[in-house]
N, C-alpha and C. Protein backbone atom coordinates (compact mmCIF):
# COMPACT_ATOMS: atom_id res chain seq x y z
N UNK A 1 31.54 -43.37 -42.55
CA UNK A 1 31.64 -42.07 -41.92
C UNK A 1 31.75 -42.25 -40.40
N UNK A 2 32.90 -41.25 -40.08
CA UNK A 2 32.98 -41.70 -38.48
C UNK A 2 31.63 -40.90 -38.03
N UNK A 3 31.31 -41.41 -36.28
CA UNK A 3 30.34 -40.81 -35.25
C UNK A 3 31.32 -40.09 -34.48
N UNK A 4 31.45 -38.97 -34.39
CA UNK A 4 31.91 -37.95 -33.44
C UNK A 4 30.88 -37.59 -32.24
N UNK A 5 29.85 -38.09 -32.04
CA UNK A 5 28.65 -37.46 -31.56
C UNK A 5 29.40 -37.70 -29.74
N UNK A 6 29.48 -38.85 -29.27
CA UNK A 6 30.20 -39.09 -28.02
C UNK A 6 31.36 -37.96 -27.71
N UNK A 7 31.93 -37.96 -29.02
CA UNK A 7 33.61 -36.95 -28.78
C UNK A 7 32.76 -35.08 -28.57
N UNK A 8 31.93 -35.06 -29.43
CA UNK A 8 31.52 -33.81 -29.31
C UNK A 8 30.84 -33.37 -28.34
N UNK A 9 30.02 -34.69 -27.62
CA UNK A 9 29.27 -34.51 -26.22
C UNK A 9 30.43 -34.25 -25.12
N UNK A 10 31.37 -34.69 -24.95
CA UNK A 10 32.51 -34.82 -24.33
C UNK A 10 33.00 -32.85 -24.38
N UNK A 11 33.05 -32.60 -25.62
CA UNK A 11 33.80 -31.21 -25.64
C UNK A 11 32.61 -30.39 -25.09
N UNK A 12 31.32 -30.46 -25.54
CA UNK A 12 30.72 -29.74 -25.07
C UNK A 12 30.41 -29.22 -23.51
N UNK A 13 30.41 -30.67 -22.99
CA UNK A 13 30.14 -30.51 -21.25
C UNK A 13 31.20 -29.30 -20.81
N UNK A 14 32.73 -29.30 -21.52
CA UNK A 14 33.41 -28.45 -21.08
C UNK A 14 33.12 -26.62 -21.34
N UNK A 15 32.22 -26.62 -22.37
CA UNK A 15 31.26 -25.11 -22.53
C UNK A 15 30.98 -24.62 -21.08
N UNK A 16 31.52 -23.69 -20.61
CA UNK A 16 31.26 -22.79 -19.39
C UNK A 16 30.49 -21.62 -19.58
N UNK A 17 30.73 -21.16 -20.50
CA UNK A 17 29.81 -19.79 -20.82
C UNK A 17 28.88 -20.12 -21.68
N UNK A 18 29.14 -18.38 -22.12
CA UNK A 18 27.96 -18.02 -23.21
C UNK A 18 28.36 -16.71 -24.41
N UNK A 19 28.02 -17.16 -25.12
CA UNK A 19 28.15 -15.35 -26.32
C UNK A 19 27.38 -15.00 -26.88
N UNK A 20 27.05 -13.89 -27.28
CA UNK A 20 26.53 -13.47 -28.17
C UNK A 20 27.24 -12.75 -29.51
N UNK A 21 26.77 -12.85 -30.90
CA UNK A 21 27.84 -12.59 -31.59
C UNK A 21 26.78 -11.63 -32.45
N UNK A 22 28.30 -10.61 -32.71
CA UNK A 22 27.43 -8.91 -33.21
C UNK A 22 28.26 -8.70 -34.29
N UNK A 23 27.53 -8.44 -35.75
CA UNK A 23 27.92 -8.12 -36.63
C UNK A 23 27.86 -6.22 -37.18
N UNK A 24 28.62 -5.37 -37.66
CA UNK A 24 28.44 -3.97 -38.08
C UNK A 24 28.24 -3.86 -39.29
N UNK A 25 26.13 -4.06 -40.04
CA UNK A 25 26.26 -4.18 -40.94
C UNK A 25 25.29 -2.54 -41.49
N UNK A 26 25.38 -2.30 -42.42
CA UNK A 26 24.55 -1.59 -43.31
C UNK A 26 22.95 -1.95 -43.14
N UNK A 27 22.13 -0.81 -42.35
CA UNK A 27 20.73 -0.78 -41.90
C UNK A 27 20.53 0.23 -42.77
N UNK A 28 19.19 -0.02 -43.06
CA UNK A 28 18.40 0.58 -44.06
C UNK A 28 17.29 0.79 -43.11
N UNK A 29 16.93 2.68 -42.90
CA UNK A 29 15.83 3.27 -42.13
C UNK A 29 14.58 3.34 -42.73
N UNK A 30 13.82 2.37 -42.60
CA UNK A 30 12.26 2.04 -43.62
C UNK A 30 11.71 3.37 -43.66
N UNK A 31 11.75 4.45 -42.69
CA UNK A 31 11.07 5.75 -42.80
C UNK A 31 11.94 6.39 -43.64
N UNK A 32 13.11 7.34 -43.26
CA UNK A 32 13.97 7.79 -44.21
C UNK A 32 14.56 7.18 -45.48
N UNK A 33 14.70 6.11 -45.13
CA UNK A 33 15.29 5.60 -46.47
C UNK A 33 16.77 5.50 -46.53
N UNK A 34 17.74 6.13 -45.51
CA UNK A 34 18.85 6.49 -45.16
C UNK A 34 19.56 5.27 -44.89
N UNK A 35 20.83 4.30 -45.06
CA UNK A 35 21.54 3.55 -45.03
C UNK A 35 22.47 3.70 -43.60
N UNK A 36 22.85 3.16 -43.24
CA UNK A 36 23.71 3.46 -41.78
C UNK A 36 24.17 2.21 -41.27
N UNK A 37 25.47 2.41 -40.42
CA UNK A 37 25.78 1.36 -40.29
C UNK A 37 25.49 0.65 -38.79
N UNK A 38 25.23 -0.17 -38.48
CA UNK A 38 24.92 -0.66 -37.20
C UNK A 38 24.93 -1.92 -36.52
N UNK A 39 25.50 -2.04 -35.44
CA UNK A 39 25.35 -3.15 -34.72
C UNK A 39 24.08 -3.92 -34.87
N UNK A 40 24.46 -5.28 -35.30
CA UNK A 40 23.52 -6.28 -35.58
C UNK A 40 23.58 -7.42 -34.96
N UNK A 41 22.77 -8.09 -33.92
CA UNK A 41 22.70 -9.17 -33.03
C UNK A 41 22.89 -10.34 -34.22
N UNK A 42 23.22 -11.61 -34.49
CA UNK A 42 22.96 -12.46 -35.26
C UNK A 42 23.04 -13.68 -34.56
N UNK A 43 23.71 -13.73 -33.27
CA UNK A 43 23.71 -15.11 -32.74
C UNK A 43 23.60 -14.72 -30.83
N UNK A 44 22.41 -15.15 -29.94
CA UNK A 44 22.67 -15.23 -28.41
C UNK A 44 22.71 -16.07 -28.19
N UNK A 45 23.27 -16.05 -26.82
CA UNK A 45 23.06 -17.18 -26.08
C UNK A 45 23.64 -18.58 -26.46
N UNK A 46 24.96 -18.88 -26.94
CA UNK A 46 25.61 -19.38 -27.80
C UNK A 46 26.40 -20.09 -26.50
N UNK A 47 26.43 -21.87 -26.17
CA UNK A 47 27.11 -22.05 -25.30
C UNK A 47 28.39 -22.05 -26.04
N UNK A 48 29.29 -21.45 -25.15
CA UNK A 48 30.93 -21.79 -25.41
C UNK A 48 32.03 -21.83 -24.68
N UNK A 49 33.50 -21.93 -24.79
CA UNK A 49 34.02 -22.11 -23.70
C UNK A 49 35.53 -20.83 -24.34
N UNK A 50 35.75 -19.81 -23.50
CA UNK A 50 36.71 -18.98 -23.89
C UNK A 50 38.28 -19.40 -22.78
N UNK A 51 38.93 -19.86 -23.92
CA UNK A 51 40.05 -20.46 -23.36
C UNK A 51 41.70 -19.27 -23.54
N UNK A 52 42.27 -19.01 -22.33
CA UNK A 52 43.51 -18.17 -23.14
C UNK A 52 45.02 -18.80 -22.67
N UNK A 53 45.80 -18.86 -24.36
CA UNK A 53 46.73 -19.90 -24.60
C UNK A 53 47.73 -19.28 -23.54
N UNK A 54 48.15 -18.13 -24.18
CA UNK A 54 49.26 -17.24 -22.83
C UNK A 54 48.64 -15.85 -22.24
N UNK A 55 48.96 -15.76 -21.78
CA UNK A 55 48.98 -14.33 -20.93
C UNK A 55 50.44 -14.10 -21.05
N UNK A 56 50.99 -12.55 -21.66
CA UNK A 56 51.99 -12.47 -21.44
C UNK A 56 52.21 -11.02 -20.58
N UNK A 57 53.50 -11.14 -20.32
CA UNK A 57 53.38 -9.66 -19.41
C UNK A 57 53.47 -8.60 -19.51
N UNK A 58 53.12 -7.27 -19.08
CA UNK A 58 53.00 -6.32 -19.98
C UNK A 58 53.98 -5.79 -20.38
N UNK A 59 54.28 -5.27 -21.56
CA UNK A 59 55.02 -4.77 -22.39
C UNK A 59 55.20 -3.26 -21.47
N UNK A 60 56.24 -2.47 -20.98
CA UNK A 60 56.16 -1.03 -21.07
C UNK A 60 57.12 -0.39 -21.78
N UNK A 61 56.38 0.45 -22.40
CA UNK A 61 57.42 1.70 -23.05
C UNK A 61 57.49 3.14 -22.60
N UNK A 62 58.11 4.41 -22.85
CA UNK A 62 58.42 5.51 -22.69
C UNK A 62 56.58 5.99 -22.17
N UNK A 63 55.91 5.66 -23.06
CA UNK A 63 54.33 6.05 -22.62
C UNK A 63 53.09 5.49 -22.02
N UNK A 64 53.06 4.10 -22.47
CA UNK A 64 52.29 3.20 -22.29
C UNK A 64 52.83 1.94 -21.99
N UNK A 65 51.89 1.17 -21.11
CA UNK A 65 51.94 -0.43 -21.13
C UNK A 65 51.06 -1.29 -22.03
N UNK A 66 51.76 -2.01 -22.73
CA UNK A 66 50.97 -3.15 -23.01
C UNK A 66 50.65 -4.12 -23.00
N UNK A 67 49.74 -4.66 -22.51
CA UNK A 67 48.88 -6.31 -22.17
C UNK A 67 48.87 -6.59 -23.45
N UNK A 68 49.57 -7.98 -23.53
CA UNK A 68 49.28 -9.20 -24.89
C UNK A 68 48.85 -10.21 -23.85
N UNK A 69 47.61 -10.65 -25.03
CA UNK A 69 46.73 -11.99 -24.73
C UNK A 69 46.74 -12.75 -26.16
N UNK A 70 46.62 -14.14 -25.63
CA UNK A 70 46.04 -15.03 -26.88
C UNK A 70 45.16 -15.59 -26.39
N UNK A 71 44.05 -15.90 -27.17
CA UNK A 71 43.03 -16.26 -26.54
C UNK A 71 42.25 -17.07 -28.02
N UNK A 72 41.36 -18.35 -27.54
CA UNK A 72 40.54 -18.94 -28.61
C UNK A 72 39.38 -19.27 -27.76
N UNK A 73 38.33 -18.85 -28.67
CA UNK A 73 36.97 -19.21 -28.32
C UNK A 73 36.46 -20.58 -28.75
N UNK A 74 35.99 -21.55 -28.27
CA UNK A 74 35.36 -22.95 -28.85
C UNK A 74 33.86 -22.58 -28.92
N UNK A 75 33.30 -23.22 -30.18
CA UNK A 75 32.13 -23.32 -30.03
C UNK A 75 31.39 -24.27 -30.92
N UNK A 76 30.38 -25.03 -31.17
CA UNK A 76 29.64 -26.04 -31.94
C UNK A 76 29.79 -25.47 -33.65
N UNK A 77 30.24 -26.30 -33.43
CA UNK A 77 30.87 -26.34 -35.53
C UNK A 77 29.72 -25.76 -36.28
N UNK A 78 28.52 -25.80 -35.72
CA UNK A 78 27.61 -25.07 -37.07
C UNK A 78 27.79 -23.28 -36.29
N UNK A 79 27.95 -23.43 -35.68
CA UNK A 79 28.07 -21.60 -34.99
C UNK A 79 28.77 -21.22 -36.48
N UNK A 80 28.39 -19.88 -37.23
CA UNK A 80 29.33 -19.04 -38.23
C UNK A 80 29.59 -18.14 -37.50
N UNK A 81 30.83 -18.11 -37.33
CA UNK A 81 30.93 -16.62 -36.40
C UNK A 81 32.07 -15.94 -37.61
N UNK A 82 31.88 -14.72 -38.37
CA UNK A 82 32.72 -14.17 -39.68
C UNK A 82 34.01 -13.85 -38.56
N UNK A 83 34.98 -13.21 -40.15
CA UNK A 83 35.95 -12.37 -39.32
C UNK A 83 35.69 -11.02 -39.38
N UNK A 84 36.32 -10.22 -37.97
CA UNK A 84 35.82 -9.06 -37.69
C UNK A 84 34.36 -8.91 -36.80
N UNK A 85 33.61 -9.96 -36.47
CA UNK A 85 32.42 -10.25 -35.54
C UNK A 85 33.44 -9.81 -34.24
N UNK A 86 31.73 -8.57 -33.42
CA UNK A 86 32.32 -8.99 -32.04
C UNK A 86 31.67 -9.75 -31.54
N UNK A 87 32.55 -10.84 -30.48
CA UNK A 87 31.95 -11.60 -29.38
C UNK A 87 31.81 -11.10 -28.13
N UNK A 88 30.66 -11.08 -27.79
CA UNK A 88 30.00 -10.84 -26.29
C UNK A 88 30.46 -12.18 -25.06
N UNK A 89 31.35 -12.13 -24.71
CA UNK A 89 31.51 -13.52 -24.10
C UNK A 89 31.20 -13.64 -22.12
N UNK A 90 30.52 -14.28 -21.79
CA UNK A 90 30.20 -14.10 -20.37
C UNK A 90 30.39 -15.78 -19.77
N UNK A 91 31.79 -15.84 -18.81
CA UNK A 91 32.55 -16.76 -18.45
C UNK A 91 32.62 -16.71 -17.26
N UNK A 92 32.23 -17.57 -16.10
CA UNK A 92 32.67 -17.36 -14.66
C UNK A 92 32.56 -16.24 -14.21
N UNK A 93 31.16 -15.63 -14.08
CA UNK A 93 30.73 -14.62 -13.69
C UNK A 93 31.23 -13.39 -14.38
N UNK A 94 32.04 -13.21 -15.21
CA UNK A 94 32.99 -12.26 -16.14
C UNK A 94 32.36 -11.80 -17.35
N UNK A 95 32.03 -10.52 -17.83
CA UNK A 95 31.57 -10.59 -19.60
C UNK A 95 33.00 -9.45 -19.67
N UNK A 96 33.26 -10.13 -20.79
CA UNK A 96 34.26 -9.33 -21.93
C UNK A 96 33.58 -9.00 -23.62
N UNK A 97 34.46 -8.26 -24.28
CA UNK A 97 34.14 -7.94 -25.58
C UNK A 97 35.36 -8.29 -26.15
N UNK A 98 35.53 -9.15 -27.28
CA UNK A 98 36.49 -9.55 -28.11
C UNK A 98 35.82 -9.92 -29.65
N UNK A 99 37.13 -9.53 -30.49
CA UNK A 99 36.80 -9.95 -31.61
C UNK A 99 37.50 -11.28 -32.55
N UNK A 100 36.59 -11.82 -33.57
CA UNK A 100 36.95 -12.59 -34.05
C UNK A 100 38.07 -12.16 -35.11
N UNK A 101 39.18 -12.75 -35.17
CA UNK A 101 40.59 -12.17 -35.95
C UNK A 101 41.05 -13.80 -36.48
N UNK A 102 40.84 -13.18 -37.81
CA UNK A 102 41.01 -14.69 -38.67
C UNK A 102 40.15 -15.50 -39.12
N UNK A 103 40.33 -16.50 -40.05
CA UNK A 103 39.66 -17.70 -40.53
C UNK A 103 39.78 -18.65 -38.92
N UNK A 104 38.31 -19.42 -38.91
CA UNK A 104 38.13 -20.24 -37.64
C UNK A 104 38.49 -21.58 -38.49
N UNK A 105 38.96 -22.43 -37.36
CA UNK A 105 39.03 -23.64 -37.79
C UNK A 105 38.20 -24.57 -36.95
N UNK A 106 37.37 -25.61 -38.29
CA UNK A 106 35.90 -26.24 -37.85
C UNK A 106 36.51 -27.72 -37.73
N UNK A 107 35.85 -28.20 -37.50
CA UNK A 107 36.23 -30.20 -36.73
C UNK A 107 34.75 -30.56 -37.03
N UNK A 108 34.69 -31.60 -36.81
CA UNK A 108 33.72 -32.10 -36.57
C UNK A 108 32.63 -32.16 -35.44
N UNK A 109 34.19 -32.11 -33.79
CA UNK A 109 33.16 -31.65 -33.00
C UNK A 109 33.02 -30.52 -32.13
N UNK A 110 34.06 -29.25 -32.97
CA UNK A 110 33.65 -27.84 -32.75
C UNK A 110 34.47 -26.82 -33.37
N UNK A 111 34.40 -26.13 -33.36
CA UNK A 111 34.80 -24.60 -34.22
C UNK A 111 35.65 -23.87 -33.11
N UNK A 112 37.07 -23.24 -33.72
CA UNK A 112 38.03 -22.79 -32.85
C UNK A 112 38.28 -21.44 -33.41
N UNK A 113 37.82 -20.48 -32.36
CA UNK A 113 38.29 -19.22 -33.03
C UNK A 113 38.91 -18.52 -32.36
N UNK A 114 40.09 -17.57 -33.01
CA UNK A 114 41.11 -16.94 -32.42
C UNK A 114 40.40 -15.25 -32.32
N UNK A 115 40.54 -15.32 -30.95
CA UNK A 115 39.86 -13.87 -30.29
C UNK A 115 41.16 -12.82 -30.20
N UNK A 116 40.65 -11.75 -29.88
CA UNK A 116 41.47 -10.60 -29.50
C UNK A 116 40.87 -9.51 -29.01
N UNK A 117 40.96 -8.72 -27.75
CA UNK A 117 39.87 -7.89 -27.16
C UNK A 117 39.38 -7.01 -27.91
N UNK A 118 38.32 -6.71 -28.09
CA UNK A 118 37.00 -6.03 -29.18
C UNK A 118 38.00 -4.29 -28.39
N UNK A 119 38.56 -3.67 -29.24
CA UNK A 119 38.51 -1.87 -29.31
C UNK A 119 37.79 -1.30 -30.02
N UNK A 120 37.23 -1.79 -31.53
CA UNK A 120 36.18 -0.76 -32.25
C UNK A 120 36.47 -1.34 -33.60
N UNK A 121 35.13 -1.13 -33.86
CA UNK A 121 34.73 -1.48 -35.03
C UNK A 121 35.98 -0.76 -36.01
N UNK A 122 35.92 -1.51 -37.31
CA UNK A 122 37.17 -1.17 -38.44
C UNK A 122 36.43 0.03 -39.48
């Protein structure tokens, strides 16, 4: 079995930020008894590094402009971050909201996930 441990120390130093990752699950009100759905913390303080592949330029039409981004989040291979999680991401003095869109792909010495800016829960 290979040692990745050097290669993964290596990716890690490059972690600049941080996230926190928020799931919208079904809460159950112990007094009422009432089901609801709600923002659920499941992961802080998560070092990572939010990298974006292009920036492209904005799109305009008859009404609106639109900004396209691609963007992938890195983070330590045991991180589960689902699809549809939002990420809280705070980078070079910057916090954004983006979500996870897609199956992540895991390595050995980190987890690559394809972001897209968080508008609202589905």
């Amino acid at each position: 079995m290979t040692d990745y441990s050097r290669v993964r120390g290596a990716v890690e130093r490059a972690y600049d930020g941080v996230c926190s990752v928020v799931e919208y699950r079904d809460v159950v009100d112990e007094v009422s008894g009432i089901t609801r759905k709600e923002e659920v913390v499941m992961a802080e303080g998560v070092a990572c590094k939010l990298s974006f592949e292009l920036n492209y330029p904005s799109e305009q039409t008859d009404t609106v402009s639109v900004i396209s981004q691609r963007a992938k989040l890195f983070v330590a291979p045991e991180v589960d971050i689902k699809n549809g999680s939002k990420i809280v991401v705070e980078q070079y003095g910057k916090k954004g909201e983006y979500c996870c869109c897609g199956e992540t792909a895991v390595y050995p010495t980190h987890r690559e996930i394809r972001v897209a800016p968080f508008v609202r829960w589905a």
